[in-house]
N, C-alpha and C. Protein backbone atom coordinates (compact mmCIF):
# COMPACT_ATOMS: atom_id res chain seq x y z
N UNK A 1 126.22 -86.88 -152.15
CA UNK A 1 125.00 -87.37 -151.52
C UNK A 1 125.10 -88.87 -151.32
N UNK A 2 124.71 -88.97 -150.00
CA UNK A 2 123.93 -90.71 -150.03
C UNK A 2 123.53 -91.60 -151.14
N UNK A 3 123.65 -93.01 -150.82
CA UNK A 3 123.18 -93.93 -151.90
C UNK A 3 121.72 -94.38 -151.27
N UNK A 4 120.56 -93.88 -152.62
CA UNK A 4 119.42 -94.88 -151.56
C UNK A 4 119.26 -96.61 -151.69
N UNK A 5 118.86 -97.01 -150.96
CA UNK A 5 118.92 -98.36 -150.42
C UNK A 5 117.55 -98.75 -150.56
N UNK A 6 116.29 -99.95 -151.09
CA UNK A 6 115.40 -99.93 -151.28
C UNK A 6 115.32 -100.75 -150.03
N UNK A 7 114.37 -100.94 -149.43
CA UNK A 7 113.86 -101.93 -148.61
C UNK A 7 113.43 -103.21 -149.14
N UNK A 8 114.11 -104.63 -148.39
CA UNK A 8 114.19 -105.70 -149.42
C UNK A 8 112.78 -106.32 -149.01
N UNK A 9 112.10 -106.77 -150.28
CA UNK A 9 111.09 -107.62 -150.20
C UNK A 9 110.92 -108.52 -149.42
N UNK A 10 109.50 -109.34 -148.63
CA UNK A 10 109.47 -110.16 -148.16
C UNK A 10 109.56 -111.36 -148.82
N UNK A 11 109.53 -112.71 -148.88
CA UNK A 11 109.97 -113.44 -149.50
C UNK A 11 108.19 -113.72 -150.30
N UNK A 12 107.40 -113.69 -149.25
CA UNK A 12 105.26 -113.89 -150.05
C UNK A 12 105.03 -112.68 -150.85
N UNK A 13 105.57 -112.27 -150.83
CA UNK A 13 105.36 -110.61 -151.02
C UNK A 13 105.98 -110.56 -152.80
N UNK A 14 104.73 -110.39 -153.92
CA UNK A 14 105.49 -110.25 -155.11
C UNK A 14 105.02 -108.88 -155.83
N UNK A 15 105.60 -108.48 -156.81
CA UNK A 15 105.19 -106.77 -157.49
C UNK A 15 103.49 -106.82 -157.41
N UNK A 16 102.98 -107.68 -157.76
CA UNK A 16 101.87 -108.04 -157.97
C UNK A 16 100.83 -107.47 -156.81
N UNK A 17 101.50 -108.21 -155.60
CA UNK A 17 100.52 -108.37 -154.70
C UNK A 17 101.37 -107.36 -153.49
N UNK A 18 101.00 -106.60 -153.62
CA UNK A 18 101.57 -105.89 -152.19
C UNK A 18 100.43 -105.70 -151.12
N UNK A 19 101.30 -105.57 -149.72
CA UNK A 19 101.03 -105.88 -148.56
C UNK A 19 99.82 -104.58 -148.19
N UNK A 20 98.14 -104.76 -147.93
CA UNK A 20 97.55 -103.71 -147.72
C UNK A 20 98.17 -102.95 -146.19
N UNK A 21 97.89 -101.37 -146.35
CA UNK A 21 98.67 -100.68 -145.25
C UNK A 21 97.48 -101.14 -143.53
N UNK A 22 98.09 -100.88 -142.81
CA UNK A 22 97.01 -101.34 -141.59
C UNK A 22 96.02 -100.38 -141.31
N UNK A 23 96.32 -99.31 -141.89
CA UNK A 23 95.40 -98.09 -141.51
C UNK A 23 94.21 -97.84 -142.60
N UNK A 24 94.74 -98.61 -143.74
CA UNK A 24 93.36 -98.94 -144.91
C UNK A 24 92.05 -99.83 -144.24
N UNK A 25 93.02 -100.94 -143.41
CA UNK A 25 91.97 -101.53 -143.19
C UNK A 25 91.28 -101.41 -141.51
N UNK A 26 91.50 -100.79 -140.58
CA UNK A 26 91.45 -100.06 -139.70
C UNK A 26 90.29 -99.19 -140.59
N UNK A 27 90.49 -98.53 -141.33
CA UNK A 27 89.40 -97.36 -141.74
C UNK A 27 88.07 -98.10 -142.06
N UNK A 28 88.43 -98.99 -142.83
CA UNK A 28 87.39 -100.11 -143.29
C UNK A 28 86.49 -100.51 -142.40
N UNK A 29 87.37 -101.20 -141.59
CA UNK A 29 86.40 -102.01 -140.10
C UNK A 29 85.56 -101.05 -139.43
N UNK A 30 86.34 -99.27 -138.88
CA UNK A 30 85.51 -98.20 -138.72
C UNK A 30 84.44 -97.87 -139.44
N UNK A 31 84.62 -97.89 -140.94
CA UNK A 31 83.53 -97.73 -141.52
C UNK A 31 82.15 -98.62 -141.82
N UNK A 32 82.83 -99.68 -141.74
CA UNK A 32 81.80 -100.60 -141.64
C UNK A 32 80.94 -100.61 -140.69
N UNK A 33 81.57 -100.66 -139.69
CA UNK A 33 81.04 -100.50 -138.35
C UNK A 33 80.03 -99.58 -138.34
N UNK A 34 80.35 -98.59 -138.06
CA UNK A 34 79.37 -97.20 -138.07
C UNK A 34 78.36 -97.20 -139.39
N UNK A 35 78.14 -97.88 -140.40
CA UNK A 35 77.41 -98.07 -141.63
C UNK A 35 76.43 -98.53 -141.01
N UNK A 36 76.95 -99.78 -140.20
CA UNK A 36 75.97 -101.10 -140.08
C UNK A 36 75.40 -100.71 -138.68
N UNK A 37 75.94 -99.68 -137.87
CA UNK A 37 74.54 -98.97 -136.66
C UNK A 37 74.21 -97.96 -137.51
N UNK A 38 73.69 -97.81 -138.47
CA UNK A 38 73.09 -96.22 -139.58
C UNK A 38 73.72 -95.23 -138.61
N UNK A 39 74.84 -95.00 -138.30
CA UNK A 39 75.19 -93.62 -137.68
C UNK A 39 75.86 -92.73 -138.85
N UNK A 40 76.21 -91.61 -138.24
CA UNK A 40 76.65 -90.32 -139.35
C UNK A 40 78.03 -90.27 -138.82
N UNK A 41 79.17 -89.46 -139.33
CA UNK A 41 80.45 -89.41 -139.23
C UNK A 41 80.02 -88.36 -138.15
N UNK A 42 79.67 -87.69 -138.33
CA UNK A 42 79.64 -86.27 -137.47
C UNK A 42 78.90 -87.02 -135.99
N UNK A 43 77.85 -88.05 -136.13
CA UNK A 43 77.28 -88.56 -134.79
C UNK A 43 79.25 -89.33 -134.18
N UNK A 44 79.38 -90.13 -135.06
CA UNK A 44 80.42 -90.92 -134.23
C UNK A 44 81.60 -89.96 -133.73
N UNK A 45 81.89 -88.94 -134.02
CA UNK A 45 83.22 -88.16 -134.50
C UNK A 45 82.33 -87.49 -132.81
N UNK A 46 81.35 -86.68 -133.07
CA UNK A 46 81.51 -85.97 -131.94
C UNK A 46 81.39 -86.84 -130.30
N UNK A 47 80.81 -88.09 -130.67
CA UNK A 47 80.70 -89.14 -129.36
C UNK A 47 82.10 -89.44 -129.40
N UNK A 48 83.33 -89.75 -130.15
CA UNK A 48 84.34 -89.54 -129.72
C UNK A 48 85.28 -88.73 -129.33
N UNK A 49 84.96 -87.50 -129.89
CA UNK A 49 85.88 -86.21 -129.16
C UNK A 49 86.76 -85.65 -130.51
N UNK A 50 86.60 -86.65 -131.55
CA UNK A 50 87.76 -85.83 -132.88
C UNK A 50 86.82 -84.94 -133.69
N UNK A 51 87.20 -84.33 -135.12
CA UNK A 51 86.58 -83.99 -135.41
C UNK A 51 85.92 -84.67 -136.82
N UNK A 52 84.67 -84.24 -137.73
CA UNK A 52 84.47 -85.51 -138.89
C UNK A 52 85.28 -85.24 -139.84
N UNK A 53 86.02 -84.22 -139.72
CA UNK A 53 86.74 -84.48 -141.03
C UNK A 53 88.22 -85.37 -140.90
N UNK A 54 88.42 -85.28 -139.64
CA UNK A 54 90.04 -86.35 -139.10
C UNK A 54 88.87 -87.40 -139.34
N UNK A 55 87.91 -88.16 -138.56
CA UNK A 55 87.18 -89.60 -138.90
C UNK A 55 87.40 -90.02 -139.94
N UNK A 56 86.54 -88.51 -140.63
CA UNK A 56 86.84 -89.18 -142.43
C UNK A 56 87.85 -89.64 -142.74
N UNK A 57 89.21 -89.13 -142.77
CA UNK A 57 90.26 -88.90 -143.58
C UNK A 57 90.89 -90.51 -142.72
N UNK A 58 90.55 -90.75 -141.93
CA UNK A 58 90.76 -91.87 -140.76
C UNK A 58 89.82 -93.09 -141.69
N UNK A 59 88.64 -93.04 -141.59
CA UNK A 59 88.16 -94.35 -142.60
C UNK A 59 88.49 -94.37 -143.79
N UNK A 60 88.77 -93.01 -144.80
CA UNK A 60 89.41 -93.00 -145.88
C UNK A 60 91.19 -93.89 -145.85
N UNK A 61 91.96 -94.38 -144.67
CA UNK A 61 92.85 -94.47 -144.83
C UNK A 61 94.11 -93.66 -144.83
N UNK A 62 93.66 -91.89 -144.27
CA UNK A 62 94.77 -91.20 -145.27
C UNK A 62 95.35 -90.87 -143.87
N UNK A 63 94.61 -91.12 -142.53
CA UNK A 63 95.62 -91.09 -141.46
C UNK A 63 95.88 -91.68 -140.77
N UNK A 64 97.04 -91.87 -139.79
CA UNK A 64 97.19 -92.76 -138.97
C UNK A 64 97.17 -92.53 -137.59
N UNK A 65 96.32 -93.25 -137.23
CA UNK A 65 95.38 -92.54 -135.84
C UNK A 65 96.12 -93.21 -134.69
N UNK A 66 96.44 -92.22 -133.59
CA UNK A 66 97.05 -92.74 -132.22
C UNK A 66 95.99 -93.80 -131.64
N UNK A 67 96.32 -94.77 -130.93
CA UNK A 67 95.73 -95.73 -129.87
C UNK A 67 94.82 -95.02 -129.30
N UNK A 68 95.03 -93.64 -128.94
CA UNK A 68 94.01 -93.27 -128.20
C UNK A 68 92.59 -92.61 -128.98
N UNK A 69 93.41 -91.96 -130.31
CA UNK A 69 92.04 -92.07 -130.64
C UNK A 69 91.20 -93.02 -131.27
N UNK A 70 91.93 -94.49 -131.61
CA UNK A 70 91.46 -95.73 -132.28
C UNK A 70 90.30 -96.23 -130.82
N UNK A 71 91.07 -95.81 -129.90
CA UNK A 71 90.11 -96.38 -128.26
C UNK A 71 89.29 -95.74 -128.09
N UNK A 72 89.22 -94.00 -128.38
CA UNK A 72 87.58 -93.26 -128.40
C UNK A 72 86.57 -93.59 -129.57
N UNK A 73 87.11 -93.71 -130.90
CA UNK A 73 86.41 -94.04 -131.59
C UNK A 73 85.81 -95.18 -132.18
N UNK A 74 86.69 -96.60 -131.52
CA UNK A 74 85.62 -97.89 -130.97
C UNK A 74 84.72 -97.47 -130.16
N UNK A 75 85.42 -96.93 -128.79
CA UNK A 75 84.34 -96.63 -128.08
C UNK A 75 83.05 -96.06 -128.14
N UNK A 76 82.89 -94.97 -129.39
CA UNK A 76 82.10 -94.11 -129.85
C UNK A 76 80.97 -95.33 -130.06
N UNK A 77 81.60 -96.35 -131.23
CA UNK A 77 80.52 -97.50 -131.79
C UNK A 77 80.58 -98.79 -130.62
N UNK A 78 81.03 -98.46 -129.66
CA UNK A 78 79.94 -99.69 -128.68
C UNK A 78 81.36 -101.03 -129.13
N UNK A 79 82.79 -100.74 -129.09
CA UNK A 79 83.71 -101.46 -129.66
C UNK A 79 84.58 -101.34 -128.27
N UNK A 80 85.66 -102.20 -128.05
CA UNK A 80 86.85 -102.16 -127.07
C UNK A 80 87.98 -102.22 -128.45
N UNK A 81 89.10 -101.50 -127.81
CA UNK A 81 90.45 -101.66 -128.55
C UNK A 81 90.39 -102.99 -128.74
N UNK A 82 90.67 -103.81 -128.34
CA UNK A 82 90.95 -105.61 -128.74
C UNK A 82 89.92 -105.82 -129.58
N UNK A 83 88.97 -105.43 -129.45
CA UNK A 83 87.37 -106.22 -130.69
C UNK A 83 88.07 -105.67 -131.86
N UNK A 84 88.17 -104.17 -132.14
CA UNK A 84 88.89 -103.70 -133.39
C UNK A 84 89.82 -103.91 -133.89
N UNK A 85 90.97 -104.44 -133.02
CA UNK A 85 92.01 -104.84 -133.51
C UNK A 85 92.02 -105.92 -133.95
N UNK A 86 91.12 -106.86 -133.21
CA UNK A 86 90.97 -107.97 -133.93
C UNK A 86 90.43 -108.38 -135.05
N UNK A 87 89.11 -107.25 -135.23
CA UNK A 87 88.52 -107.20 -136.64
C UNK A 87 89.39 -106.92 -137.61
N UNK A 88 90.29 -106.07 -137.51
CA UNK A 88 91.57 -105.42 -138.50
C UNK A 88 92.10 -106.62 -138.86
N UNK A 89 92.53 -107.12 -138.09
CA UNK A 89 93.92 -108.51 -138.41
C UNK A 89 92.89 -109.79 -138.79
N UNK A 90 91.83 -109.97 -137.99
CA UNK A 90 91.06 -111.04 -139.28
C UNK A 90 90.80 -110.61 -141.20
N UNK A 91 90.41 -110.00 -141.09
CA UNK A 91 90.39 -108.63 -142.38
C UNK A 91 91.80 -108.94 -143.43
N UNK A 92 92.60 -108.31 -142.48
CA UNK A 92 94.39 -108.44 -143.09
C UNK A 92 94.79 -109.74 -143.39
N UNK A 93 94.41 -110.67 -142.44
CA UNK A 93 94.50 -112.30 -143.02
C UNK A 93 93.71 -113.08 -143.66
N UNK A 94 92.77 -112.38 -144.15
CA UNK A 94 91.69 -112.94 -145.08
C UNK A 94 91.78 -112.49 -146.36
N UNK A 95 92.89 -111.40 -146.42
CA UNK A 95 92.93 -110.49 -147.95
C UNK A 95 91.71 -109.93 -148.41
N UNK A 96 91.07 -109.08 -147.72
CA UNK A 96 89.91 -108.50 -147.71
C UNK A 96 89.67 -106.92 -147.07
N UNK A 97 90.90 -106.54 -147.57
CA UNK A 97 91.40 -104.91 -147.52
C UNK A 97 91.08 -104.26 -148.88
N UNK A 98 90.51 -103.46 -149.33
CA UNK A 98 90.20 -103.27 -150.63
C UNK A 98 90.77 -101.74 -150.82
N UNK A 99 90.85 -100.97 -149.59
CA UNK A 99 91.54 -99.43 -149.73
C UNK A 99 93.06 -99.40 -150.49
N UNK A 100 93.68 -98.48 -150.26
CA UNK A 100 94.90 -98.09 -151.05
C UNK A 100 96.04 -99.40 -150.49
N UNK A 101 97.07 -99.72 -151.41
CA UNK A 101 98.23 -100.30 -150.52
C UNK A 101 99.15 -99.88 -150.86
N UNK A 102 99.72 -100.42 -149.39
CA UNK A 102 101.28 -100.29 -149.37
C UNK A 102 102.16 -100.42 -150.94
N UNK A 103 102.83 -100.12 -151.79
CA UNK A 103 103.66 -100.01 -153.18
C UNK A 103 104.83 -100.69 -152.48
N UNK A 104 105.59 -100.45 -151.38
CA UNK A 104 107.25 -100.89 -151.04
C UNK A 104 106.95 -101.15 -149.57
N UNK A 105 106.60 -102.68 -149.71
CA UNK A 105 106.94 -103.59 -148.69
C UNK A 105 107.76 -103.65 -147.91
């Protein structure tokens, strides 16, 4: 058999502090979002076309959602792809991801 090979650390990057995944905080910004218009998973989920239990598992972090459905389900909350993405990466550069992270950078 093969030798495995770890993937080498970034140089900011220590055991300590690992890098949150993008889809933790993607779920976050979704969830927030939809909190702060009092909507229901099942209201946003069916104005976007998925179903609430992919949403869920989508603000939970546990999937990683195509562009297209990241673009129906801004759209659902009154969002464009660029507003969300941008909320994500302000978020990610503020260290203010609190869901699961990344372990191997």
């Amino acid at each position: 058999m093969g030798q495995v090979i770890e993937f080498p650390r970034r140089s900011h990057q220590t055991e300590s502090a690992p890098a949150p995944l993008w889809r933790d905080a993607v779920g976050e910004v979704l969830r927030d979002e939809r909190r702060t218009q009092e909507r229901t998973l099942a209201d946003v989920a069916g104005a976007a076309g998925v179903s609430t239990q992919y949403l869920s598992e989508v603000e939970r972090g546990r999937k990683e959602p195509s562009s297209e459905v990241l673009d129906a389900v801004a759209g659902a909350l009154g969002l464009r792809l660029l507003d969300l993405t941008g909320r994500v990466t302000r978020r990610l550069a503020a260290g203010q991801v609190t869901g699961p992270v990344c372990l191997a950078a």
